[in-house]
Protein backbone atom coordinates (compact mmCIF):
# COMPACT_ATOMS: atom_id res chain seq x y z
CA UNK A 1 0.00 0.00 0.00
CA UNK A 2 1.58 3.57 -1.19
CA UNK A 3 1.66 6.08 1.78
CA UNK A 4 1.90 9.54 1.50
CA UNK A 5 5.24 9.69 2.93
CA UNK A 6 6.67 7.23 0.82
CA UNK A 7 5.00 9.29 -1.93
CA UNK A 8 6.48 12.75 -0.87
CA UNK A 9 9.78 10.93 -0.30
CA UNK A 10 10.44 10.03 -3.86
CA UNK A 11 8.98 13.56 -5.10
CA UNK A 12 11.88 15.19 -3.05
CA UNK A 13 14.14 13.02 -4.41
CA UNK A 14 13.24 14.05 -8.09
CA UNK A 15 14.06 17.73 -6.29
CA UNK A 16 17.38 17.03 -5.36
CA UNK A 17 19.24 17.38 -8.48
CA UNK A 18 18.12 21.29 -8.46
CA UNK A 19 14.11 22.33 -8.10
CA UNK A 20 13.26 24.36 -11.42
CA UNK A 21 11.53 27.09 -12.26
CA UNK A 22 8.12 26.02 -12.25
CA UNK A 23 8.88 24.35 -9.31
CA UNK A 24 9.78 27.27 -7.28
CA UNK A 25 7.15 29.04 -8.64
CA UNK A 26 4.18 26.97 -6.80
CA UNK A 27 6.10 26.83 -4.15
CA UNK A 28 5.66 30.41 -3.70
CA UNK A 29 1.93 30.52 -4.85
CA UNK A 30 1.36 28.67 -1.31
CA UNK A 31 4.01 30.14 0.67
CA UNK A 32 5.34 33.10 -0.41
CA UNK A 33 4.81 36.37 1.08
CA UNK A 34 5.67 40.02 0.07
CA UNK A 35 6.61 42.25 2.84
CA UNK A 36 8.59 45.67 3.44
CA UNK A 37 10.74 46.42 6.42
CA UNK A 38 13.25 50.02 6.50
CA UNK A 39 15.35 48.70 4.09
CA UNK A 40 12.99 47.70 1.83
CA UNK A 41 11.04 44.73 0.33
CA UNK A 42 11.64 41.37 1.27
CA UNK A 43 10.20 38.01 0.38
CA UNK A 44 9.10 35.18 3.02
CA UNK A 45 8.71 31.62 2.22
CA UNK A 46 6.58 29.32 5.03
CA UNK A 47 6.26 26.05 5.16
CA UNK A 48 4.98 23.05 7.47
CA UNK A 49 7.70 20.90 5.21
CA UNK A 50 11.75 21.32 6.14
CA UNK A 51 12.81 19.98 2.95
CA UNK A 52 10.49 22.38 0.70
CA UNK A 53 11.83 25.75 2.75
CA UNK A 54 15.73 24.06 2.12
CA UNK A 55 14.66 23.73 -1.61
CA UNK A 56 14.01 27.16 -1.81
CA UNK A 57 17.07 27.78 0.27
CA UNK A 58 19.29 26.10 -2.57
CA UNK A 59 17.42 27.13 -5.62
CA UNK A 60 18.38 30.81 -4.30
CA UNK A 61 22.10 30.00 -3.80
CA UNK A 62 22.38 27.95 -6.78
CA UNK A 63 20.50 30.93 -9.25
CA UNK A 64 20.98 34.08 -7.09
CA UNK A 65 23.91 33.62 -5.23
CA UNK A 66 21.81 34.16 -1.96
CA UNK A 67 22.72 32.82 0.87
CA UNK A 68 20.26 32.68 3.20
CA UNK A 69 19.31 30.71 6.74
CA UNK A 70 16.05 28.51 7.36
CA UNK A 71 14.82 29.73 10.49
CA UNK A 72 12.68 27.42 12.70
CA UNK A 73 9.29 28.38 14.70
CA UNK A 74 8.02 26.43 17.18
CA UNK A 75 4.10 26.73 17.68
CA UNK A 76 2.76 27.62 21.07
CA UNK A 77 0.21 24.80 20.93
CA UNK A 78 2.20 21.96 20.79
CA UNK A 79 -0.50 19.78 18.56
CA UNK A 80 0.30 22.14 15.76
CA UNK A 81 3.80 21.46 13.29
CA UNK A 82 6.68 23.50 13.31
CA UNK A 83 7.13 25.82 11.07
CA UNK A 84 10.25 26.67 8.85
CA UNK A 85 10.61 30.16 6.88
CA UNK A 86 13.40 31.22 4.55
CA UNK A 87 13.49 34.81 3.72
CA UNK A 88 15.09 36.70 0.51
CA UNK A 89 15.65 39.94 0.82
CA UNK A 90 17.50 42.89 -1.29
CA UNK A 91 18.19 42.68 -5.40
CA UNK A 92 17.97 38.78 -5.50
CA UNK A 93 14.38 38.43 -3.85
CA UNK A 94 12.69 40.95 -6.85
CA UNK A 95 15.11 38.89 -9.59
CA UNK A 96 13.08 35.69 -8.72
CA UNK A 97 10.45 37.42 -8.57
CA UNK A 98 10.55 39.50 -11.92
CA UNK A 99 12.03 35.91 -13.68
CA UNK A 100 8.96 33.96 -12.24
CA UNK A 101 6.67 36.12 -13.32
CA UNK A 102 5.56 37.11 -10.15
CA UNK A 103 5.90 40.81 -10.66
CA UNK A 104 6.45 43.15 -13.37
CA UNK A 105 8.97 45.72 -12.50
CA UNK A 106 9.33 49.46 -14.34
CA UNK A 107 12.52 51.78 -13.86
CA UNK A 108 13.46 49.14 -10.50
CA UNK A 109 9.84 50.06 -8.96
CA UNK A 110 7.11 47.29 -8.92
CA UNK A 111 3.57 48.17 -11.22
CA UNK A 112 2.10 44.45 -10.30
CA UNK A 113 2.47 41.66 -8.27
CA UNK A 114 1.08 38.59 -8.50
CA UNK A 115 1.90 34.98 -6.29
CA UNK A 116 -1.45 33.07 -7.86
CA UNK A 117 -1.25 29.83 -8.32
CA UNK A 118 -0.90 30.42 -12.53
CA UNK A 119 1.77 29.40 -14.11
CA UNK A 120 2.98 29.06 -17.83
CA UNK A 121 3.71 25.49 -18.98
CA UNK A 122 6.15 25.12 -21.92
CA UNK A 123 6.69 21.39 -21.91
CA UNK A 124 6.53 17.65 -20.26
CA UNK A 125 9.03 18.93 -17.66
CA UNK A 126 7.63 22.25 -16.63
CA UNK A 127 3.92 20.50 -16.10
CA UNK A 128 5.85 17.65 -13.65
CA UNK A 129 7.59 20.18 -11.82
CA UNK A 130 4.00 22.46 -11.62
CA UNK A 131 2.34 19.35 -10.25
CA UNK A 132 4.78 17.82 -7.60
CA UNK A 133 4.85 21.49 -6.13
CA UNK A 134 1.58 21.88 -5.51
CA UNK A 135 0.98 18.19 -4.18
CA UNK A 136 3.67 18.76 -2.05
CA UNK A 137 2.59 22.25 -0.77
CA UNK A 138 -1.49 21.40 -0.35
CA UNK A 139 -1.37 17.62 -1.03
CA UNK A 140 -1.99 14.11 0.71
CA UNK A 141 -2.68 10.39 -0.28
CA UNK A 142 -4.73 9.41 2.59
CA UNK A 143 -6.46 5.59 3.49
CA UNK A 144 -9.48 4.76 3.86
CA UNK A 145 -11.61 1.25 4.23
CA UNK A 146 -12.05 2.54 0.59
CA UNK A 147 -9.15 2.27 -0.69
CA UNK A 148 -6.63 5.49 -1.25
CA UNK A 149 -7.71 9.38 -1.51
CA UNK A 150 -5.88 11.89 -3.23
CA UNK A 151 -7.22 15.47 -1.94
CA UNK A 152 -5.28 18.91 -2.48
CA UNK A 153 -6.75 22.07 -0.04
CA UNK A 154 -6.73 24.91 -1.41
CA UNK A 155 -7.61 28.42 0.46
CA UNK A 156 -8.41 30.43 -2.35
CA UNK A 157 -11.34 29.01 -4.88
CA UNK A 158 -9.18 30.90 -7.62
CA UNK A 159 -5.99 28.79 -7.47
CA UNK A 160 -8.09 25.45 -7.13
CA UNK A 161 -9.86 26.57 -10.33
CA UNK A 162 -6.69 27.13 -11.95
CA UNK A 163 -5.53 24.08 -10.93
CA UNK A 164 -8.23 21.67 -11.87
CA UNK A 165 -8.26 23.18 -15.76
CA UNK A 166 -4.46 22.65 -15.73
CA UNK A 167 -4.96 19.19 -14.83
CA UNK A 168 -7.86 18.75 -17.74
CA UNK A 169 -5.61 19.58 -20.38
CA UNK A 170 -3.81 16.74 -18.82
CA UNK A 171 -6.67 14.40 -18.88
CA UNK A 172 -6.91 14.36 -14.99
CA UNK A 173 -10.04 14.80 -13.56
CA UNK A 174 -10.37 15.31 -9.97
CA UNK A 175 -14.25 15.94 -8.14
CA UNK A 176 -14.35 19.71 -6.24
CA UNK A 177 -16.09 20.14 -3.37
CA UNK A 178 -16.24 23.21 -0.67
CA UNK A 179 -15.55 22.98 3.30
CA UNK A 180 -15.54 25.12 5.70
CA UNK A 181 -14.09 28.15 4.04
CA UNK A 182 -11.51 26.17 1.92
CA UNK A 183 -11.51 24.50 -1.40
CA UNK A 184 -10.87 20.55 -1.75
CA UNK A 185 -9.90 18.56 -4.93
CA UNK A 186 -9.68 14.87 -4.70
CA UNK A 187 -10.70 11.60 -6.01
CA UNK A 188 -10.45 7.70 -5.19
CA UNK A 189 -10.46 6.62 -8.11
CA UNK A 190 -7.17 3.74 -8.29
CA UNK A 191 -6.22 4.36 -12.11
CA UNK A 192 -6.56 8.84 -11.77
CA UNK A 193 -4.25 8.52 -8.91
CA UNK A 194 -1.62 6.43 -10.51
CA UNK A 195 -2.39 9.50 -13.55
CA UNK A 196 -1.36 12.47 -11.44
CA UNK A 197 1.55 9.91 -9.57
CA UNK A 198 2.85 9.50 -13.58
CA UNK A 199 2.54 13.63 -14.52
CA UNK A 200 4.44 14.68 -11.22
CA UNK A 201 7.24 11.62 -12.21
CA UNK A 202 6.70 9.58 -9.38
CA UNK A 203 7.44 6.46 -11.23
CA UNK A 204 8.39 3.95 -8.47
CA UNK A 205 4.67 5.23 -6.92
CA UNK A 206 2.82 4.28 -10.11
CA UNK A 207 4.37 0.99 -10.04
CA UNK A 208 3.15 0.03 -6.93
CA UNK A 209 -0.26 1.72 -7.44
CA UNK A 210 -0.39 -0.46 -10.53
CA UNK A 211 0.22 -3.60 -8.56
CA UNK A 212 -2.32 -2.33 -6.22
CA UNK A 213 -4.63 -2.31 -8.94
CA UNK A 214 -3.97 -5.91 -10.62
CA UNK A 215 -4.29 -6.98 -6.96
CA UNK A 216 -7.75 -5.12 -6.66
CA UNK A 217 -8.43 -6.51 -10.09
CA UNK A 218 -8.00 -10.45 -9.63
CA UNK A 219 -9.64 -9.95 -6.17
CA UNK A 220 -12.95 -9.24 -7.17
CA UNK A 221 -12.85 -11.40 -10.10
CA UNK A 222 -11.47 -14.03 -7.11
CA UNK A 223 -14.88 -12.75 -5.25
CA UNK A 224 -17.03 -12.57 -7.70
CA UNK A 225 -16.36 -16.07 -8.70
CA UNK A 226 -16.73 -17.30 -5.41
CA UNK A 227 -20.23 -15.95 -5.41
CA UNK A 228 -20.89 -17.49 -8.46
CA UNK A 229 -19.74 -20.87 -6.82
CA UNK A 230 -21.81 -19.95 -3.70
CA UNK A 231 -24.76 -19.24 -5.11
CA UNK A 232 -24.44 -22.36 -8.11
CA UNK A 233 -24.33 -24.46 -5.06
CA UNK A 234 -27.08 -23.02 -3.09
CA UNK A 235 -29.14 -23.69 -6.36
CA UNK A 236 -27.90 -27.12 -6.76
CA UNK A 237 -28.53 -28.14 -3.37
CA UNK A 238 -32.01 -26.24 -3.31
CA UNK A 239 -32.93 -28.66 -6.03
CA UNK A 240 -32.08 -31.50 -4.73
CA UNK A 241 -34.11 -31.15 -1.52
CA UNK A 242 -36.99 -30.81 -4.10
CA UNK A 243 -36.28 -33.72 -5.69
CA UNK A 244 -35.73 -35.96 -3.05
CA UNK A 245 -39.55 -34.48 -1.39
CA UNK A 246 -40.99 -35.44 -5.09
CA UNK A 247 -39.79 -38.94 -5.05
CA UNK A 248 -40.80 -39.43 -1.22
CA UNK A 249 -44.63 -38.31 -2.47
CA UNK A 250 -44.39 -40.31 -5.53
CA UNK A 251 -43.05 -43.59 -3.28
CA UNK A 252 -45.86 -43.10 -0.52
CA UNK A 253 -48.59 -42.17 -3.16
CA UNK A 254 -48.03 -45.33 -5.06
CA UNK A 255 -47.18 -47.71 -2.23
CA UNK A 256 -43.43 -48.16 -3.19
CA UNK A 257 -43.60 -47.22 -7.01
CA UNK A 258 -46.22 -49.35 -8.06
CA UNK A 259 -47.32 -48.78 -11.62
CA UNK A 260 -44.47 -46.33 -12.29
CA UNK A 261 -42.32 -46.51 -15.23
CA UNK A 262 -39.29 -48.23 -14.38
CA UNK A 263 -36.91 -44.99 -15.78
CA UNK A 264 -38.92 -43.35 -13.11
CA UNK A 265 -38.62 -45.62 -10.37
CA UNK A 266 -35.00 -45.99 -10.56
CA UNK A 267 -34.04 -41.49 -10.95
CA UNK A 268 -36.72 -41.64 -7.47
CA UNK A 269 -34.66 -44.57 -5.71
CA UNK A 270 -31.44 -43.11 -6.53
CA UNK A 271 -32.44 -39.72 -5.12
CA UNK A 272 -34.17 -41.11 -2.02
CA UNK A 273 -30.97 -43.05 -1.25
CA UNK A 274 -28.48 -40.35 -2.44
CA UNK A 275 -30.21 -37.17 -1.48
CA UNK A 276 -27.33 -34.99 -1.13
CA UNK A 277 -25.34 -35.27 -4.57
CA UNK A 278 -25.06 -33.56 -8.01
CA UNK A 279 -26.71 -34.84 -11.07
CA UNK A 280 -23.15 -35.85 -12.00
CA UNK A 281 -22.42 -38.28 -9.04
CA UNK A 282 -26.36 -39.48 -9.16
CA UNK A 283 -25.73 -40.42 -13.14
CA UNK A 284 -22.98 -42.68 -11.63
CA UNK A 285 -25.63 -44.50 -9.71
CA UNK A 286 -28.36 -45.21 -11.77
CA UNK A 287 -28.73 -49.17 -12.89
CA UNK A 288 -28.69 -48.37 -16.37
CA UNK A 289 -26.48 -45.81 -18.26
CA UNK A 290 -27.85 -42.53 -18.80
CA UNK A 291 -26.80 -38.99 -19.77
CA UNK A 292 -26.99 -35.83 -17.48
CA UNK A 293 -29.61 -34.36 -19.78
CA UNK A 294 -31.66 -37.84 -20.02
CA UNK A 295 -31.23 -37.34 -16.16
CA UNK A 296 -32.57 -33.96 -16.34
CA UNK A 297 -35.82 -35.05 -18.07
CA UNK A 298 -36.58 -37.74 -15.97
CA UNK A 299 -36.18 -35.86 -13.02
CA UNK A 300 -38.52 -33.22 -14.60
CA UNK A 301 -41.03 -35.98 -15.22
CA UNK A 302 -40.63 -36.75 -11.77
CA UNK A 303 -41.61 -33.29 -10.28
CA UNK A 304 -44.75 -33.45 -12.71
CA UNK A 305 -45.76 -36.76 -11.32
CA UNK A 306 -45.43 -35.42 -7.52
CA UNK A 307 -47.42 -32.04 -8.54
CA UNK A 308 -50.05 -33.48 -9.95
CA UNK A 309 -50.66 -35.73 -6.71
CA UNK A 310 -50.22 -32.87 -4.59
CA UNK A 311 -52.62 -31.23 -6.60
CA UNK A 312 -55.23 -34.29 -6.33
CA UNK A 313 -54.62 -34.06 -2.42
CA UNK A 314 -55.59 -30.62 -2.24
């Protein structure tokens, strides 16, 4: 069974040869912040996750030459996670900024500023690093009696909007439903999960959701089969109580078969002596050889002959 911290494991690992663009970008639709202090602007990054606030940290001294400290905050209620923030501040904050997209800057002064969740997607690598951001930032594979769910919370209706359509053009289509004051996306379905595991390059993930799968596969056709077995069984059983009761009212109403055909006499005998066995095993003790379906009609005859002298004792 894939867990979601063997799922966010491998994700980080895809991270660690250097987080890209898009990447970075998500990252900071979700936990970025734009503030000003006396020296100017500066940009915050939270996060309940260490390893996403140390990707940030590296993605800044790799591109920007920034090198900047995680800083940790413990919560005053102790139920709640810790919380790690990396801040960027001076020249290299508004480059990442300005490259991302995030703002558009005239003469050094900023005319807009936008951290949405909207991002531009130029190929196959772009929409894997888009995805496994935002999994990672608002994302969890949960289990239920159900099976797996795959849910993303979003706080703004905008950025799961954005979101879901991005996800459409990549034939992934998760159900949207509203809590509380925040925004869910999700699905259980087996086969979308291992969809989105694929687009965000989780590979090892889809492999084991694709066992998970087979396994989920051959077990109902397993079940279903038993059923079938179960309920065959119940019907061949149900018939032979009946035809052991006709032969017993045949036998009594004719003083021990008297006057009735001897193909008769001999199905009735059997099934009074052999009451609980198939057709197949009661073929095997008949005097004279017989088919199943020669079987079947005399056992049909049978039930005819035992109506129609219930019928007279009515």
């Amino acid at each position: 069974m894939l867990t979601d911290k063997e799922l966010k494991e491998e994700l980080h690992a895809l991270e660690g040869a250097g987080a890209g663009d898009r990447y970075i970008s998500a990252l900071l639709s979700f936990g970025g912040a734009l503030g000003r202090e006396e020296k100017g602007l500066y940009l915050s990054y939270t996060t309940h996750d260490y390893l996403l606030a140390w990707e940030m940290a590296g993605y800044m001294r790799e591109h920007y030459r920034y090198h900047g400290e995680v800083s940790i905050v413990d919560p005053d209620d102790k139920r709640r996670n810790r919380v790690y923030c990396f801040e960027m501040r001076g020249k290299a904050a508004l480059d990442l900024l300005s490259d991302l997209g995030k703002i558009k800057r005239e003469k050094e002064e900023i005319v807009s500023f936008d951290l949405g969740v909207k991002s531009k997607i130029a190929s196959e690598k772009d929409a894997g690093e888009y995805a496994r951001a935002v999994y990672l930032s608002v994302g969890s594979l949960t289990r239920a009696a159900e099976g797996l769910r795959l849910e993303m919370v979003f706080e703004l209706e905008s950025d799961a909007d954005a979101f879901l359509a991005f996800l459409k053009k990549e034939d992934i289509l998760l159900s949207k439903s509203e809590k509380g004051n925040k925004i869910t996306l999700h699905t259980r379905k087996g086969q979308t999960i291992s969809d989105f595991c694929a687009l965000m390059g989780a590979n090892k993930s889809v492999l084991v959701l694709q066992d998970m799968l087979v396994q989920k596969y051959v077990d109902g056709k397993t079940a279903r089969a038993g059923n079938l077995m179960l309920a065959n069984t119940d019907k061949s059983v149900s018939a032979a109580i009946r035809q052991y009761h006709d032969a017993v009212t045949l036998r009594d109403a004719t003083c021990g078969f008297i006057g009735v055909p001897k193909e008769i006499k001999d199905v009735a005998e059997a099934r009074i002596e052999h009451a609980d066995i198939s057709l197949d095993e009661l073929v095997e003790r008949l005097p004279e050889k017989i088919t199943k379906s020669g079987l079947y009609h005399r056992l049909q005859k049978l039930h005819e002959l035992a109506e129609k002298i219930r019928e007279e004792g009515k």
